[in-house]
N, C-alpha and C. Protein backbone atom coordinates (compact mmCIF):
# COMPACT_ATOMS: atom_id res chain seq x y z
N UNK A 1 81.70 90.34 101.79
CA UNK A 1 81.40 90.65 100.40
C UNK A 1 82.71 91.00 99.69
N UNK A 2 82.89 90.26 98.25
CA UNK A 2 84.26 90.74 97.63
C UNK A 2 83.62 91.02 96.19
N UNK A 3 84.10 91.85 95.81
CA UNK A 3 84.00 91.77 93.92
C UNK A 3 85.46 91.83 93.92
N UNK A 4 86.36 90.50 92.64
CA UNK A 4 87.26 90.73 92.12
C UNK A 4 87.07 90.65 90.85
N UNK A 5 87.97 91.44 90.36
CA UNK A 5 88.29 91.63 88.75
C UNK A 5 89.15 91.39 88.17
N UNK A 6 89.47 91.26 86.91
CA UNK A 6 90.55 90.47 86.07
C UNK A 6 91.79 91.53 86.54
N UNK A 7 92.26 91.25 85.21
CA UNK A 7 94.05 91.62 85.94
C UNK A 7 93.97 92.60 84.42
N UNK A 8 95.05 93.31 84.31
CA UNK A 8 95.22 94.56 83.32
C UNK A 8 95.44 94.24 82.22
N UNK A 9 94.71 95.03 81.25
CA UNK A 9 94.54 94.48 80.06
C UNK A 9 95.73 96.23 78.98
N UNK A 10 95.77 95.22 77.97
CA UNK A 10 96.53 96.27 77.26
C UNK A 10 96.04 96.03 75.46
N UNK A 11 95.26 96.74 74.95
CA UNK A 11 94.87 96.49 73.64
C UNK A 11 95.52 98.11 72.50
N UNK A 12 95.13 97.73 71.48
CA UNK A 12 95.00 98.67 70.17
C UNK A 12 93.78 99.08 70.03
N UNK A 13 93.98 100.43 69.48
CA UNK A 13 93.50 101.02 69.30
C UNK A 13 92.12 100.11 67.70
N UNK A 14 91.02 100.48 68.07
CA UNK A 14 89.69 99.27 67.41
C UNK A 14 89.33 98.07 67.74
N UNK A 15 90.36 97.78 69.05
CA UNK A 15 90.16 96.15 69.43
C UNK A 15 89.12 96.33 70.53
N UNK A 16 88.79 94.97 70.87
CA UNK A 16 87.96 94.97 72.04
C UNK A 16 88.50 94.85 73.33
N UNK A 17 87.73 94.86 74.38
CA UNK A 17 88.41 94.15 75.72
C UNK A 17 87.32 93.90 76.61
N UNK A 18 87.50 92.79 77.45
CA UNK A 18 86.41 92.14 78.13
C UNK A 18 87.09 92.32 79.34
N UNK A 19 86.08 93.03 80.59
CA UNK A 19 86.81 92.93 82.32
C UNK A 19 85.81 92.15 82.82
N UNK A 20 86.11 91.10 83.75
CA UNK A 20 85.29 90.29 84.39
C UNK A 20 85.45 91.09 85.98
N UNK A 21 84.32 90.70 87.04
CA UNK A 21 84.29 90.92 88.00
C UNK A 21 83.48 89.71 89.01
N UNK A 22 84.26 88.88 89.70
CA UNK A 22 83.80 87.90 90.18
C UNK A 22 82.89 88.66 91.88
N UNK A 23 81.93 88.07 91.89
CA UNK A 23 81.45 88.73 93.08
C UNK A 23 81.11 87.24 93.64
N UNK A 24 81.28 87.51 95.31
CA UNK A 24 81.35 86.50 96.77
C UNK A 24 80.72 86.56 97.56
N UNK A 25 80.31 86.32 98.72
CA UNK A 25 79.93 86.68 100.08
C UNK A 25 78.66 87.29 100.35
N UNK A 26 77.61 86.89 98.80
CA UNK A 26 76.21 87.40 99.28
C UNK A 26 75.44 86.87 97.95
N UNK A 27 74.31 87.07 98.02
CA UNK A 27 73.32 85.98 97.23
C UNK A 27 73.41 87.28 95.35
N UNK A 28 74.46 86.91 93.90
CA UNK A 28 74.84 87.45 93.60
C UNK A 28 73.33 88.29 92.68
N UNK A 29 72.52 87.15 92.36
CA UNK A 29 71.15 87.67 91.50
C UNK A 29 70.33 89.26 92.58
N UNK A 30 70.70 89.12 93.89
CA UNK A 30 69.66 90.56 94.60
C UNK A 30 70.25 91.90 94.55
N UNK A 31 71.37 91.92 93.51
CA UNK A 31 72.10 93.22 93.90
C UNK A 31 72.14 93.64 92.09
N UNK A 32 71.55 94.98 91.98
CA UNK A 32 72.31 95.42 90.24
C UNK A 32 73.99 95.56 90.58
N UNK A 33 74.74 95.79 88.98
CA UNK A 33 76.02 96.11 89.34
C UNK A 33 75.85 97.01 88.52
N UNK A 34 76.89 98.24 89.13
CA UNK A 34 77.13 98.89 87.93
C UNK A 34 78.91 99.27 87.70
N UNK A 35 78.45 99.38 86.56
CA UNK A 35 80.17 99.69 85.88
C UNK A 35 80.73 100.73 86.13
N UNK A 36 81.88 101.68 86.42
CA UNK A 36 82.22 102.92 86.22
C UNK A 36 83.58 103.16 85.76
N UNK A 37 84.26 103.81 85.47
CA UNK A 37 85.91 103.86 85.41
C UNK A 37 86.20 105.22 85.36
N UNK A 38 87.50 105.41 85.85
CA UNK A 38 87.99 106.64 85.91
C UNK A 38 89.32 106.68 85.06
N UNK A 39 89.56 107.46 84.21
CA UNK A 39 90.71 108.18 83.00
C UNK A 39 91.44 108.72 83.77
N UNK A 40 92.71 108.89 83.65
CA UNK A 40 93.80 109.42 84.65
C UNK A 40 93.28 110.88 84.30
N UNK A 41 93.57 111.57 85.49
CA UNK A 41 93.62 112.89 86.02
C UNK A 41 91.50 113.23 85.85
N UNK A 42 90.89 112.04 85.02
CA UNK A 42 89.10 112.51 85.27
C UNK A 42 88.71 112.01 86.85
N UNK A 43 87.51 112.64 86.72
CA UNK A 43 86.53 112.13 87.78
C UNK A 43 85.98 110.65 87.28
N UNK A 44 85.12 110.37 88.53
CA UNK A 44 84.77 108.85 88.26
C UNK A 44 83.06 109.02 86.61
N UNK A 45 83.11 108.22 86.01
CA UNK A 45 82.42 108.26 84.99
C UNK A 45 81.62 107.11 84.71
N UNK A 46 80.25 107.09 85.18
CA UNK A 46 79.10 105.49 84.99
C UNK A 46 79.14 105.31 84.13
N UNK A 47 79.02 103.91 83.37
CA UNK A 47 78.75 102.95 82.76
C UNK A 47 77.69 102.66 82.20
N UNK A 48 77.19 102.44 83.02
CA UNK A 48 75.85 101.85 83.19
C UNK A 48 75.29 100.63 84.28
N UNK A 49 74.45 100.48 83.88
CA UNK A 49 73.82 98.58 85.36
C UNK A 49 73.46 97.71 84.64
N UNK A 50 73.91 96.64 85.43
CA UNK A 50 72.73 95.47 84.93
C UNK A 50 72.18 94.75 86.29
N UNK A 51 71.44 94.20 86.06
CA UNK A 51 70.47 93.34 86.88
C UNK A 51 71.34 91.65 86.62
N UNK A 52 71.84 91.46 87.03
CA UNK A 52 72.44 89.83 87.44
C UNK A 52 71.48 88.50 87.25
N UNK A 53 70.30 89.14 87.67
CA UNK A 53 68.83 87.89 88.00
C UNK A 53 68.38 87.98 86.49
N UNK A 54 67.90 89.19 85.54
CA UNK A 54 67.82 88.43 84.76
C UNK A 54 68.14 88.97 83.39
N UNK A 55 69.33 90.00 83.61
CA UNK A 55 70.42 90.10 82.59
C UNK A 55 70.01 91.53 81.88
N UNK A 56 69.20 92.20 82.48
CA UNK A 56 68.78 93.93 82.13
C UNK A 56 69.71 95.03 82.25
N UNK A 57 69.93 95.31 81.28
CA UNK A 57 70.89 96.31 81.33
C UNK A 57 70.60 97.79 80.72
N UNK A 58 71.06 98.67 81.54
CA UNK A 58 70.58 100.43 80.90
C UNK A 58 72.49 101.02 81.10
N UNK A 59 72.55 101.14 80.03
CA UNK A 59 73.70 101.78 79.31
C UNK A 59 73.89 103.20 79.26
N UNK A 60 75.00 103.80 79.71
CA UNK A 60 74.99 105.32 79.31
C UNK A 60 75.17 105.83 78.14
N UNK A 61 74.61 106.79 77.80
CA UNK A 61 73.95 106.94 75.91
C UNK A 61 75.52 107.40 76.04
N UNK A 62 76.50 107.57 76.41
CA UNK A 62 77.50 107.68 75.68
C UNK A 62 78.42 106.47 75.42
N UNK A 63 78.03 105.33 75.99
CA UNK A 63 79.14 104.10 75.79
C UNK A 63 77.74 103.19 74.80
N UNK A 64 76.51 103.67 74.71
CA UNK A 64 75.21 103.12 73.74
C UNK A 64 75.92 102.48 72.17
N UNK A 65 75.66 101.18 72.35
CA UNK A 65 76.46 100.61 70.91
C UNK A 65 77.74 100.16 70.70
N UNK A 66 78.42 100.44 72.04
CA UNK A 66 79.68 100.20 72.12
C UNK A 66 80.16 99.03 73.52
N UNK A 67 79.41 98.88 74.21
CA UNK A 67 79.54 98.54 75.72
C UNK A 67 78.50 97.34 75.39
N UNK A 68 78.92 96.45 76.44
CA UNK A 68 77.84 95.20 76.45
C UNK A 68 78.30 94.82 77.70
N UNK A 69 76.94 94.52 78.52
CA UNK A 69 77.33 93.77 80.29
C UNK A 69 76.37 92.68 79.93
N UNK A 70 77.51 91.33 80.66
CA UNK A 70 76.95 90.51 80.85
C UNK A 70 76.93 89.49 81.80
N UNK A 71 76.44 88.71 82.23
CA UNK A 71 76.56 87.98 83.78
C UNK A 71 76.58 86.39 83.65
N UNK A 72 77.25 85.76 84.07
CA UNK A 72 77.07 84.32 84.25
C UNK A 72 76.84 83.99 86.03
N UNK A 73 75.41 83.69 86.14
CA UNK A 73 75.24 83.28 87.48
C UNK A 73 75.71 81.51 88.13
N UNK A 74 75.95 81.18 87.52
CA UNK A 74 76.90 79.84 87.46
C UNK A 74 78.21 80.36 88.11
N UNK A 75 78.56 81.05 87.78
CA UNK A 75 79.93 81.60 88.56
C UNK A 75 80.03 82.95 89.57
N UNK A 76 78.77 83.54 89.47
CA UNK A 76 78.40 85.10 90.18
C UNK A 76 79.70 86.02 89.62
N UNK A 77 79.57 86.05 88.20
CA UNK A 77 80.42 86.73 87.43
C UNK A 77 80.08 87.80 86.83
N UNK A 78 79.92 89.15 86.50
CA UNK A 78 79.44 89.92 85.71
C UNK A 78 80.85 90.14 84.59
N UNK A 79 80.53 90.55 83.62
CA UNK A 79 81.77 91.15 82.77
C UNK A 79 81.19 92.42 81.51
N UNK A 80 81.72 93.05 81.73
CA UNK A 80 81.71 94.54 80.76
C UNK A 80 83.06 94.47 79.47
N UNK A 81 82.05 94.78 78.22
CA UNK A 81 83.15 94.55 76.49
C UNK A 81 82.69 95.80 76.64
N UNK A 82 83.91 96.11 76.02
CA UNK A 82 84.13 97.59 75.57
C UNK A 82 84.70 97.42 73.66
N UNK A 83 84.02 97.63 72.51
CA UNK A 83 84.64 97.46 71.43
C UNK A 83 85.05 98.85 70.95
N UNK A 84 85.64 98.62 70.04
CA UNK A 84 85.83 100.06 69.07
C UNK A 84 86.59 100.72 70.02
N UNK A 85 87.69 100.63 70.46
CA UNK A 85 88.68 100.97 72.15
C UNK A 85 89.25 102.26 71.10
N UNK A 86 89.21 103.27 72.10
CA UNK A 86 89.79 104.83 71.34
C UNK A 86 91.13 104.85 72.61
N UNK A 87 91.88 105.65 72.45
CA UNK A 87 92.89 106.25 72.59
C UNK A 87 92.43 106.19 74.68
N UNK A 88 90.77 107.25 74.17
CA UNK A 88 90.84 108.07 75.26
C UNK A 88 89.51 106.97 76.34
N UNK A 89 89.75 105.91 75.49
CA UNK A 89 89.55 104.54 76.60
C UNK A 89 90.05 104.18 77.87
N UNK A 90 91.18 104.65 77.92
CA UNK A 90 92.58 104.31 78.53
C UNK A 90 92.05 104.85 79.93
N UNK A 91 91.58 103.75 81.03
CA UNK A 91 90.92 103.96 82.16
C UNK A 91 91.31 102.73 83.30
N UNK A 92 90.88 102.95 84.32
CA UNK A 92 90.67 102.19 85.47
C UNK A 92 89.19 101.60 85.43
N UNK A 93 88.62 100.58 85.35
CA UNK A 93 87.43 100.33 85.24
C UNK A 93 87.16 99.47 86.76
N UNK A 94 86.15 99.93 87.30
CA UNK A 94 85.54 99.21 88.06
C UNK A 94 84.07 98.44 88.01
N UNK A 95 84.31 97.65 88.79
CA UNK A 95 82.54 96.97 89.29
C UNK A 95 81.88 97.69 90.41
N UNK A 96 80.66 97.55 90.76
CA UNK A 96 80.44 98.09 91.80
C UNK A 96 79.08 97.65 92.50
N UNK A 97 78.65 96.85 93.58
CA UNK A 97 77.40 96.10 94.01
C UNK A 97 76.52 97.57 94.38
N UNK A 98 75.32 97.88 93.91
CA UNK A 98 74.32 98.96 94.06
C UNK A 98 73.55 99.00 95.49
N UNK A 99 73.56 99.37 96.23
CA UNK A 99 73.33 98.60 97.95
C UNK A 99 73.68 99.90 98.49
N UNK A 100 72.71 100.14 99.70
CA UNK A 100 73.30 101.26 100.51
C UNK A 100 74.29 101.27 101.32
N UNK A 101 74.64 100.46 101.43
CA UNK A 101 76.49 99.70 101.68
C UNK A 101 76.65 99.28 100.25
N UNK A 102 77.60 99.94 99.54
CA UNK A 102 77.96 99.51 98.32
C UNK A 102 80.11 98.85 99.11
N UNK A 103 79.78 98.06 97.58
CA UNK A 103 81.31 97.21 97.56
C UNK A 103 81.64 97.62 95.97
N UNK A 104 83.39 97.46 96.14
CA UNK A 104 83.65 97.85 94.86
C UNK A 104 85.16 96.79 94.29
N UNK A 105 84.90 96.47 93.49
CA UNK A 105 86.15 95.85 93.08
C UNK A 105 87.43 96.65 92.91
N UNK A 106 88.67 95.90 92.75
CA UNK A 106 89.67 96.62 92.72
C UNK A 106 90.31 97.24 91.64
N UNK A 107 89.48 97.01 90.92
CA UNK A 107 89.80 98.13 89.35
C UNK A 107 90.59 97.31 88.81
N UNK A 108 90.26 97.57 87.14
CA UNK A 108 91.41 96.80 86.55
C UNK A 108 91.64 98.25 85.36
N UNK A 109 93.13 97.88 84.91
CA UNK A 109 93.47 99.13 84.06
C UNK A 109 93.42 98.55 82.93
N UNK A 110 92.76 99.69 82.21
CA UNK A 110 92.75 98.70 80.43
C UNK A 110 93.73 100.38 79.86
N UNK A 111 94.74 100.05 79.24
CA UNK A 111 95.26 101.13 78.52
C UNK A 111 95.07 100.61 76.82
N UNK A 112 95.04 101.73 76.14
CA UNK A 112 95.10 101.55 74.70
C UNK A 112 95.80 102.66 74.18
N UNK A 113 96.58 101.82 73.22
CA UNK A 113 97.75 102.06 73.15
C UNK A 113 98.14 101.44 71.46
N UNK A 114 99.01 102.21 70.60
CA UNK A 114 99.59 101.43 69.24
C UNK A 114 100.88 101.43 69.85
């Protein structure tokens, strides 16, 4: 099993940014994913999930309106937009397969930054 993820992103402050997470090595529609990222010096902080099979997603009321997950099963791809990027955006974001053996991608860093 692999989840990989894009490579580091660097935006402004109101822009958007899209992280993809390619997942491998198991049938990708039977597993939710969920998102999380960690802010330098925070603890780890959920996202939210989606369902891969048929694109359901429950959002944490604090990223609500701002966050969008979405999946292309053509490629066993999930990807998480983040718009309206604040200052205190500036995180490590991961993927993560929901499984009592969980897998996790290797984080990608989105900083924001003027």
């Amino acid at each position: 099993v692999q989840l990989v993820q894009s490579g580091a992103e660097l935006r402004n402050p109101g822009a958007s940014v899209k992280v993809s997470c390619k997942a491998s090595g198991y049938t990708f529609t039977k597993y939710y994913i969920d998102w999380i990222r960690q802010a330098p010096g925070q603890g780890l902080e959920w996202m939210g999930r989606m369902d891969p099979e048929n694109g359901g997603t429950k959002y944490a009321p604090k990223f609500q309106g701002r966050v969008t997950f979405t999946a292309d099963t053509s490629t066993n791809t999930t990807y998480v937009e983040l718009s309206r990027l604040r200052f205190d955006d500036t995180a490590v974001y991961y993927c993560s397969r929901v499984a009592v053996l969980d897998y996790w991608g290797q984080g990608t860093q989105v900083t924001v930054s003027s």
